[in-house]
Protein backbone atom coordinates (compact mmCIF):
# COMPACT_ATOMS: atom_id res chain seq x y z
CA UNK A 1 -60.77 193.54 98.95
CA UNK A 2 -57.35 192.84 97.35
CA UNK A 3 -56.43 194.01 94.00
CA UNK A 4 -53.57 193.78 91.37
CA UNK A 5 -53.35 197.37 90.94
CA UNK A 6 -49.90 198.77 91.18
CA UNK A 7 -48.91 200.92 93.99
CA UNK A 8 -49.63 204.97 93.48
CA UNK A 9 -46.11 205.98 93.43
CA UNK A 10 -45.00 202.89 90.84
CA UNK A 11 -47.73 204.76 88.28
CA UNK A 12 -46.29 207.84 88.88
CA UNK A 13 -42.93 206.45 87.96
CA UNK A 14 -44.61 204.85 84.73
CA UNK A 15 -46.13 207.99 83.86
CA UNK A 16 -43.07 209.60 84.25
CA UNK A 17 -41.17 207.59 82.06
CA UNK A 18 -43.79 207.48 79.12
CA UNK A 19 -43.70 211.22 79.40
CA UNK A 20 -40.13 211.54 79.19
CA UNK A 21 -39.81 208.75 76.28
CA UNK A 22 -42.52 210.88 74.36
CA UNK A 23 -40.18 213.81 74.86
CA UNK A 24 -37.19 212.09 73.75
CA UNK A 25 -39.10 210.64 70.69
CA UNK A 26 -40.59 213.64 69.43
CA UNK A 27 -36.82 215.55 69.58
CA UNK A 28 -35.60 212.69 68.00
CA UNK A 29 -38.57 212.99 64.89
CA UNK A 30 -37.59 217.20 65.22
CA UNK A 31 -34.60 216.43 64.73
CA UNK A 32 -34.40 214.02 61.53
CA UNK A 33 -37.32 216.81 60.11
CA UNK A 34 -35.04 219.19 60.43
CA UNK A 35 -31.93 217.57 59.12
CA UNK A 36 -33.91 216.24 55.95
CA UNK A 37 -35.01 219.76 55.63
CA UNK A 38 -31.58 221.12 55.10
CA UNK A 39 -30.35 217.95 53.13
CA UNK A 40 -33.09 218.37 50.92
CA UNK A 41 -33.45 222.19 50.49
CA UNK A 42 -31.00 223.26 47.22
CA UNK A 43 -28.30 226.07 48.22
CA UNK A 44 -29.19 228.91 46.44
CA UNK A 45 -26.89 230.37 44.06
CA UNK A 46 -25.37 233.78 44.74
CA UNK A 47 -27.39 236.09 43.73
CA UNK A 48 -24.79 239.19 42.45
CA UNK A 49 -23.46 236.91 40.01
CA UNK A 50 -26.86 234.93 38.21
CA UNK A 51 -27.64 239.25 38.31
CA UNK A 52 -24.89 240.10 36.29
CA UNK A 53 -25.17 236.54 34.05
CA UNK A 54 -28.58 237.50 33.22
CA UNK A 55 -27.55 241.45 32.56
CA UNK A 56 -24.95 240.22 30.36
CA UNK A 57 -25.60 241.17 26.77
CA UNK A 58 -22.89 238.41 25.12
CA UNK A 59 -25.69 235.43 26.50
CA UNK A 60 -29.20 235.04 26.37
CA UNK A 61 -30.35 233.33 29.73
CA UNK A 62 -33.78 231.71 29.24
CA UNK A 63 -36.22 229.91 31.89
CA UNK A 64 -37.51 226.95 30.04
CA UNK A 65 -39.69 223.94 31.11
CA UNK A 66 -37.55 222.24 33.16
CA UNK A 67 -34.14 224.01 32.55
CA UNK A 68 -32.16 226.90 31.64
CA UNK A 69 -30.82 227.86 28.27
CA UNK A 70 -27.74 229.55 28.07
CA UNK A 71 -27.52 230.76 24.70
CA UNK A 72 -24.82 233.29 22.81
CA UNK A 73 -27.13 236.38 21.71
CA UNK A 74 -27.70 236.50 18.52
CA UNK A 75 -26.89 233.14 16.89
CA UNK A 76 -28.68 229.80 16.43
CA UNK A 77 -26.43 227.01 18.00
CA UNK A 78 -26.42 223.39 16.42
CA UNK A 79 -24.01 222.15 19.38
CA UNK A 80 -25.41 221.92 22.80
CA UNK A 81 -24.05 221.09 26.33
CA UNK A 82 -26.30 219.66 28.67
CA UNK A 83 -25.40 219.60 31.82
CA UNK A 84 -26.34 218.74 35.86
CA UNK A 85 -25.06 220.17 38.54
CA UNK A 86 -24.13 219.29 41.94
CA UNK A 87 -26.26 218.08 44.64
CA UNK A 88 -28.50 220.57 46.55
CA UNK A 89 -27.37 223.19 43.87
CA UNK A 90 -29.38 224.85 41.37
CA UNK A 91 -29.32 225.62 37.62
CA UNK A 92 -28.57 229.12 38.78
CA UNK A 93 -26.13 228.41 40.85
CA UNK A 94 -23.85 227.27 37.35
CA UNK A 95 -24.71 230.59 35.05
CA UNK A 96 -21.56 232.11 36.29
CA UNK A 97 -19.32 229.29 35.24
CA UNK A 98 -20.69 228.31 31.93
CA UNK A 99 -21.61 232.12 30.44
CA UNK A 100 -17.82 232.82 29.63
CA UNK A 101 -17.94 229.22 27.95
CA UNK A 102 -20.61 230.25 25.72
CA UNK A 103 -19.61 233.13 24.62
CA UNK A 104 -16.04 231.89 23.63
CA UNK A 105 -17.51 229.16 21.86
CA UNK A 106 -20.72 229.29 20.00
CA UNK A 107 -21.91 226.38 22.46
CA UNK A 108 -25.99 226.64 24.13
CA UNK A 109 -25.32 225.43 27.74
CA UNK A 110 -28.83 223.71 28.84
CA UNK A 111 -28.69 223.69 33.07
CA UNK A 112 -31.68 220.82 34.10
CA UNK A 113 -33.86 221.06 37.10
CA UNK A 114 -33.37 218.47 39.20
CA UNK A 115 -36.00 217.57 42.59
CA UNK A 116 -34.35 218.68 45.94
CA UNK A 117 -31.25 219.29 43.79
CA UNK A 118 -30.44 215.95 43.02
CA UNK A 119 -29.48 214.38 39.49
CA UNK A 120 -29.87 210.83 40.66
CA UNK A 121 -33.73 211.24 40.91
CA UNK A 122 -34.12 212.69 37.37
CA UNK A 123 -31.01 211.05 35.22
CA UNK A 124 -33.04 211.22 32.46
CA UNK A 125 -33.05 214.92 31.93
CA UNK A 126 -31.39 214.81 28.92
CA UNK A 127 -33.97 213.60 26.74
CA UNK A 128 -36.66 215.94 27.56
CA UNK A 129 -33.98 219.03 26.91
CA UNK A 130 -32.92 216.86 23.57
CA UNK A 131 -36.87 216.67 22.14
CA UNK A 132 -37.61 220.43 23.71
CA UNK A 133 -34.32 222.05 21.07
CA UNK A 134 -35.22 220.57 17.68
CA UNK A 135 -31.93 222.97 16.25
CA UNK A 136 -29.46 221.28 18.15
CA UNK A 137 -27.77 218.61 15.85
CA UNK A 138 -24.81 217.93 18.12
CA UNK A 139 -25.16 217.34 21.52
CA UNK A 140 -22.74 216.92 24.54
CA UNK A 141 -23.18 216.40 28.24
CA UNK A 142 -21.82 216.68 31.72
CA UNK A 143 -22.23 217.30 35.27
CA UNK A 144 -20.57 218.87 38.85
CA UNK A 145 -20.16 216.13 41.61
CA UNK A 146 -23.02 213.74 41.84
CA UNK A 147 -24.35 215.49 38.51
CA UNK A 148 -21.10 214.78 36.58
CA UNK A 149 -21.60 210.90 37.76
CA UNK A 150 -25.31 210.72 36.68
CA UNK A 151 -24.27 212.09 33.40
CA UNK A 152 -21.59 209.61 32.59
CA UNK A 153 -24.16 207.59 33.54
CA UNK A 154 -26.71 208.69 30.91
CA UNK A 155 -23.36 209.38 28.76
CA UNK A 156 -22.12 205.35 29.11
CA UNK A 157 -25.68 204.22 27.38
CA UNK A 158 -26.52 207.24 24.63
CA UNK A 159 -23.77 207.20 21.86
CA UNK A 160 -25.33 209.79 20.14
CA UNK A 161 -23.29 212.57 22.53
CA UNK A 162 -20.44 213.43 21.05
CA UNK A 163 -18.70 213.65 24.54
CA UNK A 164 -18.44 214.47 28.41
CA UNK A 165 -17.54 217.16 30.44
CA UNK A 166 -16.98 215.94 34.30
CA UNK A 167 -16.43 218.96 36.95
CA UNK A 168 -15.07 217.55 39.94
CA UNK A 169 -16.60 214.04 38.90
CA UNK A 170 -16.00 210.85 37.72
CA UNK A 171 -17.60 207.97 36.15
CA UNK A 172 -18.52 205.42 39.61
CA UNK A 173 -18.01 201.64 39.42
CA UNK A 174 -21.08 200.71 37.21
CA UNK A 175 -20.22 202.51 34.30
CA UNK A 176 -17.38 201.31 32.31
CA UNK A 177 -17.87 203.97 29.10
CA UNK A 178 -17.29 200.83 26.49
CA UNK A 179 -19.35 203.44 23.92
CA UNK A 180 -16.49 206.03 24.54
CA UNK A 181 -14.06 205.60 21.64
CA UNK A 182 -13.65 208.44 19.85
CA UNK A 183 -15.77 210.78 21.70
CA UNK A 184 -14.29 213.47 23.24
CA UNK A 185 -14.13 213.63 27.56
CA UNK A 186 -12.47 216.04 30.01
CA UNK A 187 -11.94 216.16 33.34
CA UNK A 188 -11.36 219.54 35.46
CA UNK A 189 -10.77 218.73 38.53
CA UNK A 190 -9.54 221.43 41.88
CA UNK A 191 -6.17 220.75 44.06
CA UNK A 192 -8.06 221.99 46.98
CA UNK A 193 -11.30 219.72 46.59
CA UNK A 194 -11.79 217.92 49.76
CA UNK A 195 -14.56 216.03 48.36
CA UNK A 196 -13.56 214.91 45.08
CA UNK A 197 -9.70 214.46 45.01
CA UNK A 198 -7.82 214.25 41.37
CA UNK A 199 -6.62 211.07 42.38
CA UNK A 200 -9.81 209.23 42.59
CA UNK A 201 -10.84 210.79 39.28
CA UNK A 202 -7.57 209.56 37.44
CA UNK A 203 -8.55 206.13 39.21
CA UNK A 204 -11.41 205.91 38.23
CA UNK A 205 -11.47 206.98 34.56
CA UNK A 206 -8.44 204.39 34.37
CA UNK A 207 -10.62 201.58 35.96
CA UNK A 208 -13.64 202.51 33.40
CA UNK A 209 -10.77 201.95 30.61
CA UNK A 210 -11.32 205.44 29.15
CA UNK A 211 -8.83 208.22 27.95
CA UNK A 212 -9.46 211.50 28.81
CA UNK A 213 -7.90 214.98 29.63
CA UNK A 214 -7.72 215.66 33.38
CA UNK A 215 -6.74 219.20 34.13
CA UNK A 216 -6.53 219.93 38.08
CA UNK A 217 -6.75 223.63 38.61
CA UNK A 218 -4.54 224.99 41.80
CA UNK A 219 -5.82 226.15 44.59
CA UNK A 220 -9.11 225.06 43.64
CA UNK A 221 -11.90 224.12 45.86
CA UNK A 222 -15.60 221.51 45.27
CA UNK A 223 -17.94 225.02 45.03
CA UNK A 224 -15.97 227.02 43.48
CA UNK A 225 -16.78 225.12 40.36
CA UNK A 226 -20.29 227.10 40.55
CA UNK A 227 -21.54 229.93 41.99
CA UNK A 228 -23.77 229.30 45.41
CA UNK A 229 -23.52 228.70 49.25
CA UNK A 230 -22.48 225.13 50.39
CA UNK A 231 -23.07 223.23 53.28
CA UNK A 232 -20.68 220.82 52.93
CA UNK A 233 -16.59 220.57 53.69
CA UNK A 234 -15.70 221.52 50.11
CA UNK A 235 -11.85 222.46 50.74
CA UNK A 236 -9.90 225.30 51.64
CA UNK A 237 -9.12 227.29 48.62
CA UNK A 238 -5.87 228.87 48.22
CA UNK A 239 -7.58 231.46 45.17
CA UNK A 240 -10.83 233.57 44.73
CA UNK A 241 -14.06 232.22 43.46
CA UNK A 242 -13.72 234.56 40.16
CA UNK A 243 -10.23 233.15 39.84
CA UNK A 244 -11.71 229.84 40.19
CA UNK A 245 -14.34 230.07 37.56
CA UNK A 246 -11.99 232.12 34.82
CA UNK A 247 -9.82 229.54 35.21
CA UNK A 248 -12.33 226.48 34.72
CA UNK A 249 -13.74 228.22 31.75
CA UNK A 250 -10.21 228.53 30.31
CA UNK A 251 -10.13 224.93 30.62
CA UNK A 252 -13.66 224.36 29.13
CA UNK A 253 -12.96 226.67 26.16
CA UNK A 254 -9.59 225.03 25.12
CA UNK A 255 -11.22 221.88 25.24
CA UNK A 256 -14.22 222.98 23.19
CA UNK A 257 -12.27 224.81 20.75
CA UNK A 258 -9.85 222.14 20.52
CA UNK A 259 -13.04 219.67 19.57
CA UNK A 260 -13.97 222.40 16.80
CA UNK A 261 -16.30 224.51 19.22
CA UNK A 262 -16.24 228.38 17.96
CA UNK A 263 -18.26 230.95 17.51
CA UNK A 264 -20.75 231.18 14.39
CA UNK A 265 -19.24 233.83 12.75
């Protein structure tokens, strides 16, 4: 009786190739997994320094509801910083950079969670920290990277901060800061970044018509402006991570001070 049936060795051939394509589909899906994994796992910060941060009796470090306070022992602030940090990084992974800040200046540094480690999916941080600290009269912001763009962001559209601190960041082509005048904003930026030249920074504050300071550190590198382990191609410093982050804070301080920041006291 005839029959449409294919041949025995054609079906093996199908059966073959299904097998293989389920192969090739499933390293494909093992393979996106595991990239999305990384991508979306934060580096941790380094854990010697957040040790000695948190040991250090000049700062209080506090885990609050959604952030850490960075506080100078023993006084009440009425100025706050908050600020957002790079992507995949943590709050941690910034204790190192900012505790020098806040002891040379009075200043409580608030460091927001953000999910997977990125401030684009939680821009509006700000406002929870700002109803959570009821003593804070005075408020500033700022950000590392894709933080320091979200918070120019949230910066452009809330004129009650006084100003903006960008770290290796820059306001992007939607924000033009027309609120700006008269509040204060700096710009640190690294010679060595390889992901966030000084160029583009000067460009692009110039482009959102906006003065500010822009201080390039040498021999600076992306990370070095916190304290953690990056995945990405962040530069080739040309000094040491403690170098790095005395230096930034130098920066900060002068800035701070020079905008009537000091210690209570």
């Amino acid at each position: 009786m005839p029959t449409d049936a294919p041949p025995p060795a054609r079906r093996t051939k199908r059966r073959r190739l299904r097998r293989v394509l389920t192969v090739l589909v499933l390293v494909f899906l093992a393979v996106v997994v595991a990239a999305a994994a990384v991508v979306l796992t934060p580096s941790p910060a380094e854990e010697t320094t957040e040790a000695a941060v948190r040991a250090d009796p000049a700062v209080q470090v506090l885990d609050r509801d959604g952030y850490l306070a960075v506080l100078p022992a023993g006084t009440t602030p009425e100025t706050g910083i908050i600020f957002y940090q790079g992507a995949r990084a943590t709050p941690e992974g910034y204790l190192a950079s900012w505790a020098p800040i806040v002891e040379a200046t009075g200043v409580a540094v608030y460091l927001a969670e953000m999910p997977f480690g990125f401030a684009s999916l939680r821009d509006d941080a700000a406002a929870g920290i700002v109803a959570a600290e009821p003593d804070v009269t005075s408020w500033w912001i700022g950000g590392h990277s894709l933080g320091g763009i979200t918070a120019a962001h949230y910066f452009d559209t809330h004129p009650e901060f006084k100003g903006l601190l960008l770290w290796a960041a820059f306001p992007d082509d939607e924000v033009v800061l027309t609120g700006a005048a008269g509040r204060e904003v700096l710009a640190v930026t690294g010679s060595r970044d390889g992901i966030v030249p000084t160029q583009v920074v000067k460009e692009r504050l110039a482009d959102a018509g906006i003065s500010a300071d822009v201080v390039e550190i040498e021999g600076m590198e992306h990370s070095q402006f916190g304290a953690y382990r990056s995945i990405f191609g962040d530069g080739d410093p040309t000094i040491s991570d403690e170098a790095a982050r005395l230096a930034l804070a130098q920066v900060t301080t002068d800035f701070l001070h020079a905008a009537g920041q000091h210690p209570a006291g």
